[in-house]
N, C-alpha and C. Protein backbone atom coordinates (compact mmCIF):
# COMPACT_ATOMS: atom_id res chain seq x y z
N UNK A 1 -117.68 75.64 86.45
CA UNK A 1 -117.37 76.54 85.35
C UNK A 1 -116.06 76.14 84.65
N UNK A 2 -114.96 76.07 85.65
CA UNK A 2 -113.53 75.40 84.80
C UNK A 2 -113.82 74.08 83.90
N UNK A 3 -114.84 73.64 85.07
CA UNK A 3 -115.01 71.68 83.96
C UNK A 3 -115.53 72.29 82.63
N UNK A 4 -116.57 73.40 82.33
CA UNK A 4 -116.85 73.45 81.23
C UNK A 4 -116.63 73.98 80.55
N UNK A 5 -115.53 74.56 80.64
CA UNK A 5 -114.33 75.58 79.72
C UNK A 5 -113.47 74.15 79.12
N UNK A 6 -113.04 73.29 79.77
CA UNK A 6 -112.06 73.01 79.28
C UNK A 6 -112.75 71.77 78.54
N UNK A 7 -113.75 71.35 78.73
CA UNK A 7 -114.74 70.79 77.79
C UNK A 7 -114.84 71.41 76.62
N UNK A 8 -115.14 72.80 76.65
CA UNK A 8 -115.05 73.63 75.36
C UNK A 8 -113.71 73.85 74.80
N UNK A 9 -113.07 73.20 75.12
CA UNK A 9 -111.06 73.48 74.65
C UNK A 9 -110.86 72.46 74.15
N UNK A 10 -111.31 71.28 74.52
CA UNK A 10 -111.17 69.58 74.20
C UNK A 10 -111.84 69.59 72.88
N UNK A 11 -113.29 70.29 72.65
CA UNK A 11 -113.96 70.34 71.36
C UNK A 11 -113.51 71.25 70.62
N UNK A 12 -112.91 72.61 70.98
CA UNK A 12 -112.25 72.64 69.74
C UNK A 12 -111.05 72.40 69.38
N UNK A 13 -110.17 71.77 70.19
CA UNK A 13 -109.01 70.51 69.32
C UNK A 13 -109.73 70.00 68.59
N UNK A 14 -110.39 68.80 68.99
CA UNK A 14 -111.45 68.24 68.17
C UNK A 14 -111.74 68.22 66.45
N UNK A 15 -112.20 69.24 66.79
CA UNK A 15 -112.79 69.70 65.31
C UNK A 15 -111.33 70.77 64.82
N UNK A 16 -110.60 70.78 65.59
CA UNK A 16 -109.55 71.53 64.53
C UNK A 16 -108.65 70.71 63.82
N UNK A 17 -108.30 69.24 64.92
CA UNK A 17 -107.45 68.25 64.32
C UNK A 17 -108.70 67.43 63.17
N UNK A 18 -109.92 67.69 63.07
CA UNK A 18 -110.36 66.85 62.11
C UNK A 18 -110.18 67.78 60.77
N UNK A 19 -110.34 69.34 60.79
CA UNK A 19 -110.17 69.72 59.89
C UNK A 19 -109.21 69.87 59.15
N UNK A 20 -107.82 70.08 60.24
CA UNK A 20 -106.39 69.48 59.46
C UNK A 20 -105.83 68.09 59.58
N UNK A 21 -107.12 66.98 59.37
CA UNK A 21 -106.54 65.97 59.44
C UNK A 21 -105.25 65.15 58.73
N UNK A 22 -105.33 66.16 57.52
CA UNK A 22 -104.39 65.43 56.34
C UNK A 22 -103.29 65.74 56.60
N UNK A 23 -102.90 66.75 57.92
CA UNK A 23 -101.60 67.25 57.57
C UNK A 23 -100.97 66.89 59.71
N UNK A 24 -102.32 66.10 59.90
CA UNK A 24 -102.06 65.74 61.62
C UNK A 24 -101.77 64.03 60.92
N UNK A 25 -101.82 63.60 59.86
CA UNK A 25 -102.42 61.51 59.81
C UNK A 25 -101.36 61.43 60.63
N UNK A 26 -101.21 60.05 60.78
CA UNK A 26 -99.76 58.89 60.97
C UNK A 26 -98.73 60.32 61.98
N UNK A 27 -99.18 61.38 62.89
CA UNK A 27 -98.59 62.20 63.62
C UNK A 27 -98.67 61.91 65.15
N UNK A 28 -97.55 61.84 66.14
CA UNK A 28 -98.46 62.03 67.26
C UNK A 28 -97.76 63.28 67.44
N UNK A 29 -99.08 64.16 67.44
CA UNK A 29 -98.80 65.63 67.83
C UNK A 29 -99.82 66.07 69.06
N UNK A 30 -99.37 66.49 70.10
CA UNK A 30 -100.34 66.81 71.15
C UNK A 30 -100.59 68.38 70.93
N UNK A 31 -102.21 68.57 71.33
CA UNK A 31 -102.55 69.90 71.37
C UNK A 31 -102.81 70.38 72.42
N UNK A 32 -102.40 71.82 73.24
CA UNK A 32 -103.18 72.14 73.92
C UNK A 32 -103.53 73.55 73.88
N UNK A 33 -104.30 73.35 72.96
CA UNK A 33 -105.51 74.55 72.17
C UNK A 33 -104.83 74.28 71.01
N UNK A 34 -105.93 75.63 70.27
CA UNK A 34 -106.10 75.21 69.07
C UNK A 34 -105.09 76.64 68.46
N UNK A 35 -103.95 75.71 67.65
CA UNK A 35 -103.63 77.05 66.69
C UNK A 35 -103.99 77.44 65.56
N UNK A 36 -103.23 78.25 65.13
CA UNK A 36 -103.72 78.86 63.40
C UNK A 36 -102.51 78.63 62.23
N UNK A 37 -103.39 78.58 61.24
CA UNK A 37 -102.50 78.16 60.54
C UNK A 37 -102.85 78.61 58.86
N UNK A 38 -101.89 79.21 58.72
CA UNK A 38 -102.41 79.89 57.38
C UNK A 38 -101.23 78.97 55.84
N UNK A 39 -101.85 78.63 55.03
CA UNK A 39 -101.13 77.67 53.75
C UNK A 39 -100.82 76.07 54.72
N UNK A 40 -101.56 75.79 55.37
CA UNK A 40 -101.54 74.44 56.05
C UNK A 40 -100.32 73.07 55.44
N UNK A 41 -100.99 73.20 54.13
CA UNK A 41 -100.74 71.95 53.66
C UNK A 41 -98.85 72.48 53.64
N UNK A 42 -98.40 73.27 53.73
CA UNK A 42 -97.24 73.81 53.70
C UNK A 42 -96.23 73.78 55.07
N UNK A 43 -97.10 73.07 55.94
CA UNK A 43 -96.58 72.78 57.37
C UNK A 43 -95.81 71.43 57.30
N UNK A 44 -94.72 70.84 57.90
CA UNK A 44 -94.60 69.65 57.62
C UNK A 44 -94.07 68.90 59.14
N UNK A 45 -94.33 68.65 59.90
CA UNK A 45 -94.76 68.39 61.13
C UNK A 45 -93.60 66.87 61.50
N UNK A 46 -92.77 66.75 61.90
CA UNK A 46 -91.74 65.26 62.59
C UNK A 46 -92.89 64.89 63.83
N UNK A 47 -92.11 64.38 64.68
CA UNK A 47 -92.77 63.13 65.52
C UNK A 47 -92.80 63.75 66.96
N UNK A 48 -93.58 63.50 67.66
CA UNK A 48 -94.26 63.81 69.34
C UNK A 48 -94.29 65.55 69.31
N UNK A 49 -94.51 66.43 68.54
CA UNK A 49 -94.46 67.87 68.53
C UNK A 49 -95.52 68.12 69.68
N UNK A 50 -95.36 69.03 70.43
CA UNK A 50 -96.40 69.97 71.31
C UNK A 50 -96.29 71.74 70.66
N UNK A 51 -98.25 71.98 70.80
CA UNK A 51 -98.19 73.12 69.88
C UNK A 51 -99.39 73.29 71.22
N UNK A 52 -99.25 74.78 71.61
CA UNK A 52 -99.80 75.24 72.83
C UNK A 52 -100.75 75.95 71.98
N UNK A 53 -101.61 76.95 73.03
CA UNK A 53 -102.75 77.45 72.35
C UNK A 53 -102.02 79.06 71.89
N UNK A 54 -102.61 79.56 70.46
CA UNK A 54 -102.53 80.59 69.98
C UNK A 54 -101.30 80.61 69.69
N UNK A 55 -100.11 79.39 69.11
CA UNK A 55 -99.46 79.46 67.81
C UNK A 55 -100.23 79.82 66.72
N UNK A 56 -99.49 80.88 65.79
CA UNK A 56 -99.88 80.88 64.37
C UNK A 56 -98.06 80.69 63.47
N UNK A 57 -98.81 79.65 62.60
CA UNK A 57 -98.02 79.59 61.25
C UNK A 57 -98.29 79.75 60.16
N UNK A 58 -97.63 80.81 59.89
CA UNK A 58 -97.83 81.10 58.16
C UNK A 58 -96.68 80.65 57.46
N UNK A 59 -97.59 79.20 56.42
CA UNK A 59 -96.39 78.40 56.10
C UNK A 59 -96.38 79.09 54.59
N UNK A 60 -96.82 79.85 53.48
CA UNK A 60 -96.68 80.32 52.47
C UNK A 60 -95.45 79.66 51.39
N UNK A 61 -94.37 79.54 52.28
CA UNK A 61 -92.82 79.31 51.72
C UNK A 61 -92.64 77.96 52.18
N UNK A 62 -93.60 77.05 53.37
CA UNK A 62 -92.93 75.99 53.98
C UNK A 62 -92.60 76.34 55.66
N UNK A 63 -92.77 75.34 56.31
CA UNK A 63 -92.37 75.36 57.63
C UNK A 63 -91.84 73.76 57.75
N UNK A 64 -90.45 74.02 58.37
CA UNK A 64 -90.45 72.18 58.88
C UNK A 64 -90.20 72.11 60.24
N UNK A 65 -91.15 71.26 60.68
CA UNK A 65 -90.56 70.84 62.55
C UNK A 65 -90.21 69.25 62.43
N UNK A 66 -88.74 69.75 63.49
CA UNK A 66 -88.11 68.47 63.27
C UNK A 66 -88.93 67.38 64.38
N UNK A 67 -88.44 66.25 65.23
CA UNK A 67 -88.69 65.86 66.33
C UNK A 67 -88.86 66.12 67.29
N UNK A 68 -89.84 65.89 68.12
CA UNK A 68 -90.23 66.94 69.77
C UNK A 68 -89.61 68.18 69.65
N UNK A 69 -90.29 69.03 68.73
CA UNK A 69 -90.72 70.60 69.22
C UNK A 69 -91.52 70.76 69.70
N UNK A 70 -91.17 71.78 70.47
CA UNK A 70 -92.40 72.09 71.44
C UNK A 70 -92.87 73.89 71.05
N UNK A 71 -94.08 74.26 70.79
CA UNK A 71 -93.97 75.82 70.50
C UNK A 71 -95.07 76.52 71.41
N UNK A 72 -94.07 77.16 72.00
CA UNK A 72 -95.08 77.11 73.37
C UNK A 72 -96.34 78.49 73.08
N UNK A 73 -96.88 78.95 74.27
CA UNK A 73 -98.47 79.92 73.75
C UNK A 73 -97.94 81.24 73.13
N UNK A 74 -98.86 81.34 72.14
CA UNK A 74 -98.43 82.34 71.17
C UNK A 74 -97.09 82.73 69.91
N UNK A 75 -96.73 81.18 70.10
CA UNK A 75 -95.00 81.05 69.56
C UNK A 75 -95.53 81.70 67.86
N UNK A 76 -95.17 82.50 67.06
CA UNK A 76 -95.14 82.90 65.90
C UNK A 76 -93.90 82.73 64.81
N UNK A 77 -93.95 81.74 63.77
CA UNK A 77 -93.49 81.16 62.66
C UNK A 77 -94.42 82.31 61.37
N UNK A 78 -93.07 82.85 60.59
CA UNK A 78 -94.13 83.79 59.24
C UNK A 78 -92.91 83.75 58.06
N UNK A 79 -93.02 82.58 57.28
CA UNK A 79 -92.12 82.57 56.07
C UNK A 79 -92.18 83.91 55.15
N UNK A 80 -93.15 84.63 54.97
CA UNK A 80 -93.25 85.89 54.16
C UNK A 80 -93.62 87.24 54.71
N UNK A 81 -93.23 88.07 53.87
CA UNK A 81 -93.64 89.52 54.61
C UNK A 81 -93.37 90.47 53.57
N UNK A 82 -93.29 91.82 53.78
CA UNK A 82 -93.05 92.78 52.42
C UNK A 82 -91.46 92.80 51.87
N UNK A 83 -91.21 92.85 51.05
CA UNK A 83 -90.01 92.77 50.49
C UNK A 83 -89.53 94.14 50.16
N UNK A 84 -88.36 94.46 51.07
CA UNK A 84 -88.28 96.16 51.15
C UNK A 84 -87.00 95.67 50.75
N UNK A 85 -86.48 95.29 49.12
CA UNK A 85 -85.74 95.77 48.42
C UNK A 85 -85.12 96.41 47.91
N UNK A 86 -86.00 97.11 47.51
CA UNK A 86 -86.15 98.08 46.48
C UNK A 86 -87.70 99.25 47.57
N UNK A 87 -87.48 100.56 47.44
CA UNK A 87 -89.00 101.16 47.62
C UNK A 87 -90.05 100.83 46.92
N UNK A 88 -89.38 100.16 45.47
CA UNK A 88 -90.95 100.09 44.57
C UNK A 88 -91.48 98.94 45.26
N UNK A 89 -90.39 98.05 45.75
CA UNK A 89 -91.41 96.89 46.04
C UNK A 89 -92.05 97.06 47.13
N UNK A 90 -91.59 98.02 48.12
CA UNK A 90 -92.35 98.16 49.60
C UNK A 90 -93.70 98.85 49.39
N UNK A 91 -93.28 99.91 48.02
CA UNK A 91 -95.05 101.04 48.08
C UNK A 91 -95.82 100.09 47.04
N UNK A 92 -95.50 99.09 46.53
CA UNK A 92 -96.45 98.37 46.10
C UNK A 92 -96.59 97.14 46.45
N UNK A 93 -95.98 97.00 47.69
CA UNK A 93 -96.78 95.88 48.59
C UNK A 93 -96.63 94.46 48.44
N UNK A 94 -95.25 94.22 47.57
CA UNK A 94 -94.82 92.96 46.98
C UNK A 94 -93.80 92.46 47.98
N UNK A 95 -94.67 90.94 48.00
CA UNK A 95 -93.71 90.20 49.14
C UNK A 95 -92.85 89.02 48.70
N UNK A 96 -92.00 89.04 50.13
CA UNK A 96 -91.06 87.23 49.31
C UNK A 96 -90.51 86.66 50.51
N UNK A 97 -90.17 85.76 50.43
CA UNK A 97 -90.30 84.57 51.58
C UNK A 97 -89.47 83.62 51.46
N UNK A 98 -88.80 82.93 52.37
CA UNK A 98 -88.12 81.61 52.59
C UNK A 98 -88.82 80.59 53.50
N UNK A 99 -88.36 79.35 53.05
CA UNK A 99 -88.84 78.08 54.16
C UNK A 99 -88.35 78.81 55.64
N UNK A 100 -88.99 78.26 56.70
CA UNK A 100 -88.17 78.20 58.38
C UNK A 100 -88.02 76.26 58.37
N UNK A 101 -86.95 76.18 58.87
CA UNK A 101 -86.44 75.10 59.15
C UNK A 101 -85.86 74.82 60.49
N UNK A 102 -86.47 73.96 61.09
CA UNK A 102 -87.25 73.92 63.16
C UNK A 102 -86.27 72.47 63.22
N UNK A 103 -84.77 72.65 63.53
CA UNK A 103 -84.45 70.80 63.98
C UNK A 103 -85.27 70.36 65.46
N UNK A 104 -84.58 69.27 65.84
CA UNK A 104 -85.05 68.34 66.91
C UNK A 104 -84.71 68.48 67.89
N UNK A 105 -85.98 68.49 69.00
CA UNK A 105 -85.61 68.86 70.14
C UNK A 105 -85.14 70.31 70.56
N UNK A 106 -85.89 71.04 70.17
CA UNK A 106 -86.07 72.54 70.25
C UNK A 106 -87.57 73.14 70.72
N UNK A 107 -87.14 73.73 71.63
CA UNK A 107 -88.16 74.30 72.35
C UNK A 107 -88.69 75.91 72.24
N UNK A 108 -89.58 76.44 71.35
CA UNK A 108 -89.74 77.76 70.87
C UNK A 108 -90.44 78.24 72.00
N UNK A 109 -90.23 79.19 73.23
CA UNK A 109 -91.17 79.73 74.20
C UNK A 109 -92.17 80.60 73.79
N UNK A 110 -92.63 81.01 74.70
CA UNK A 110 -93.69 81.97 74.60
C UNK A 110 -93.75 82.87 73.69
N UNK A 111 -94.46 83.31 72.73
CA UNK A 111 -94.80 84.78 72.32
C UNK A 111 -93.04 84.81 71.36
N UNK A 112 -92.42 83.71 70.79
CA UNK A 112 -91.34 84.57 69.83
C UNK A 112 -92.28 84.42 68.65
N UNK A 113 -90.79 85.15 67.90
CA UNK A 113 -91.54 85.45 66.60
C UNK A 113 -90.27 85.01 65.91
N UNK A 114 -90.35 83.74 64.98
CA UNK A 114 -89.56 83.38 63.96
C UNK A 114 -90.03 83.82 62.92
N UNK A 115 -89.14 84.98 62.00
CA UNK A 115 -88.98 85.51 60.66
C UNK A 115 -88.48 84.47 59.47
N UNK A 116 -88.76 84.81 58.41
CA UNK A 116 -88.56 84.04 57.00
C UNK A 116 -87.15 83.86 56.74
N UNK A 117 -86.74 82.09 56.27
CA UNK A 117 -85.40 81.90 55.84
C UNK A 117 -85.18 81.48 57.72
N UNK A 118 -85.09 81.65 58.31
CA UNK A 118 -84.66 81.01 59.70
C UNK A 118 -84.34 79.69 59.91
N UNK A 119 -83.32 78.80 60.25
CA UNK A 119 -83.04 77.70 60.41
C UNK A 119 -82.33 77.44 61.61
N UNK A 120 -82.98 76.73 62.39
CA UNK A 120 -82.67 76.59 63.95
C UNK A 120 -82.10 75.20 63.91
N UNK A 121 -81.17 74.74 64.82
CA UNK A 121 -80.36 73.91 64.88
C UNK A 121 -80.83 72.81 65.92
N UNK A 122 -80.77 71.60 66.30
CA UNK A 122 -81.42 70.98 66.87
C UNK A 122 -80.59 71.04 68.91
N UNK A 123 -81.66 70.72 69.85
CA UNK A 123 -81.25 70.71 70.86
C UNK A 123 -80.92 72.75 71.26
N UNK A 124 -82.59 73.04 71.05
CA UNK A 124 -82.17 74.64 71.24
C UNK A 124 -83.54 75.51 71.84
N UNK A 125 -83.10 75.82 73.09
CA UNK A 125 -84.44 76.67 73.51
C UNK A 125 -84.34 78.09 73.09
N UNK A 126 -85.52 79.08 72.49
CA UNK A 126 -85.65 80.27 72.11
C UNK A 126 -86.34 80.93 73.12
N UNK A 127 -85.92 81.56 74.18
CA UNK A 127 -86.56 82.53 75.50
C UNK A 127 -87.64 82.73 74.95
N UNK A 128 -88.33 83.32 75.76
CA UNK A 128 -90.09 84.21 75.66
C UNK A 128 -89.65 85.77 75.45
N UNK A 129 -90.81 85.54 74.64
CA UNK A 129 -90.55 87.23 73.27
C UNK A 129 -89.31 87.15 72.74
N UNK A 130 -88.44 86.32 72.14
CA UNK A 130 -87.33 87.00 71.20
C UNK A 130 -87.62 87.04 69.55
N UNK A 131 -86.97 87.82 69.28
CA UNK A 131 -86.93 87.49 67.57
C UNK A 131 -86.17 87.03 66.96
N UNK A 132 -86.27 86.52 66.28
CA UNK A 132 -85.17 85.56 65.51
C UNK A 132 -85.37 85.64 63.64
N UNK A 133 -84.50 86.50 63.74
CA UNK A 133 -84.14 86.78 62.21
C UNK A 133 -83.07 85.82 61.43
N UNK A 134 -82.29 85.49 62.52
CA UNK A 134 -80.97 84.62 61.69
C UNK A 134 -81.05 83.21 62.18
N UNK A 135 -80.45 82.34 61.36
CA UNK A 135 -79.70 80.62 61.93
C UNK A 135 -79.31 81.08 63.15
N UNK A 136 -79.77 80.16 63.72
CA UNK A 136 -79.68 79.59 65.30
C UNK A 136 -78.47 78.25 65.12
N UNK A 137 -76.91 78.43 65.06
CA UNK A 137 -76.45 76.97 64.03
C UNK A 137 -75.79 76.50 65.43
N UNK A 138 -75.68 77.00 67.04
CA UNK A 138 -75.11 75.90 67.64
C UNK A 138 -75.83 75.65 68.81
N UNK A 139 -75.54 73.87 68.38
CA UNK A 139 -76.84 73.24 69.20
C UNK A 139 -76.41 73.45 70.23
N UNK A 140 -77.37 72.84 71.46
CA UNK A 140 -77.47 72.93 72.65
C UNK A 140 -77.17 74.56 73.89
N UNK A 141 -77.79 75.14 73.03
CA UNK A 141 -77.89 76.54 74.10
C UNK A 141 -78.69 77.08 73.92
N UNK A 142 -79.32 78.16 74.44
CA UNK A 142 -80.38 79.01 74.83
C UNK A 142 -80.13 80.07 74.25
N UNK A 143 -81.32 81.11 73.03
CA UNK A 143 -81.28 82.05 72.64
C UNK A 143 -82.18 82.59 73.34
N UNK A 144 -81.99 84.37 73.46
CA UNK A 144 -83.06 84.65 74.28
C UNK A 144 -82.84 86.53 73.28
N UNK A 145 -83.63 87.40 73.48
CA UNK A 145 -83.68 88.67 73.11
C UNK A 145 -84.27 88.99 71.89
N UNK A 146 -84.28 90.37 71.57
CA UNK A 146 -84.80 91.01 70.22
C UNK A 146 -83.98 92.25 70.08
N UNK A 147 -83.15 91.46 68.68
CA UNK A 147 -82.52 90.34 68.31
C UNK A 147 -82.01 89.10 69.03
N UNK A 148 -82.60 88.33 68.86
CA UNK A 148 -82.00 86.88 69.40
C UNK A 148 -80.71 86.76 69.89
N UNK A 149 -80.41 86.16 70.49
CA UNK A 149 -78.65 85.90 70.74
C UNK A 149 -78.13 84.85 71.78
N UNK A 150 -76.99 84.71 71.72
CA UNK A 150 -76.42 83.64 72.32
C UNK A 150 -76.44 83.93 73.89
N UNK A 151 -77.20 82.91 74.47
CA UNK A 151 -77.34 83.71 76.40
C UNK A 151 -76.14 82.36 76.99
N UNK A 152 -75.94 81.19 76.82
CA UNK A 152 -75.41 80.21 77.15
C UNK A 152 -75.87 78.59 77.44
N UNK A 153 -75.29 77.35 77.18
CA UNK A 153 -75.42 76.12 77.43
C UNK A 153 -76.30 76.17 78.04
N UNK A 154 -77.57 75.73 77.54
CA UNK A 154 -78.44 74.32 78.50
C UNK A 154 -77.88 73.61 79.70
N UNK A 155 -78.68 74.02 80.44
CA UNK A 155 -77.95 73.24 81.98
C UNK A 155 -77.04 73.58 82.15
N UNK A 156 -76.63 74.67 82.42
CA UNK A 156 -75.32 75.41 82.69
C UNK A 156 -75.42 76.60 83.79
């Protein structure tokens, strides 16, 4: 029964990397499962990335991953959302959005949720479940919570 589950996991990588082939070419990106991805062509993907099963990105505004990110199961990237400016714009449902910008060698865990305009700094792990509303700007340490925050140095 496991051999033929994961037979059925292999096929749909498969057919998911053929359907976003244009935006996997000249990539080595490893999958393990298949994520989602909403404004695709708006993803822009660096070199050896790992994307676990049940990431979703909503690239609307842009998403960039730098070099070996890794986004681990369920990691959530969402450049847009309602724009509660103003009330008029919230009761009529008008949204607005910034790029997320992912440097190198950053590791997004489990189940966060990166918000719009976010720019993470390279050499940076994000705990399981945090949120991250703001720049992440110094490298090499570990954010963890909701709100995100500074927990301390990598290997420390």
């Amino acid at each position: 029964m496991i051999y033929l589950e994961r037979i059925y996991i292999l096929l749909c990588i498969l057919c998911h990397k053929l359907f976003y082939l244009n935006i996997y070419f000249n990539k080595s990106i490893k999958l393990y499962g298949v994520p989602q991805y909403i404004y695709a062509q708006n993803i822009h993907f660096g070199e050896k990335n790992k994307i676990n099963e049940g990431v979703f990105l909503h690239a609307r505004n842009h998403i960039y991953l730098g070099d070996k990110v890794t986004l681990s199961h369920r990691a959530s990237l969402i450049t847009e959302s309602y724009d509660i400016s103003t009330f008029e714009n919230y009761t009529e449902k008008k949204h607005s959005g910034k790029a997320i910008h992912i440097g190198d060698n950053v590791w997004i865990c489990a189940n966060v949720i990166i918000l719009p305009g976010v720019k993470i700094a390279n050499n940076i792990i994000v705990g399981a479940g945090s949120v991250v509303t703001t720049d992440l700007n110094d490298e090499g340490y570990i954010y963890a919570g909701n709100p995100v925050k500074k927990i301390r140095r990598i290997g420390v």
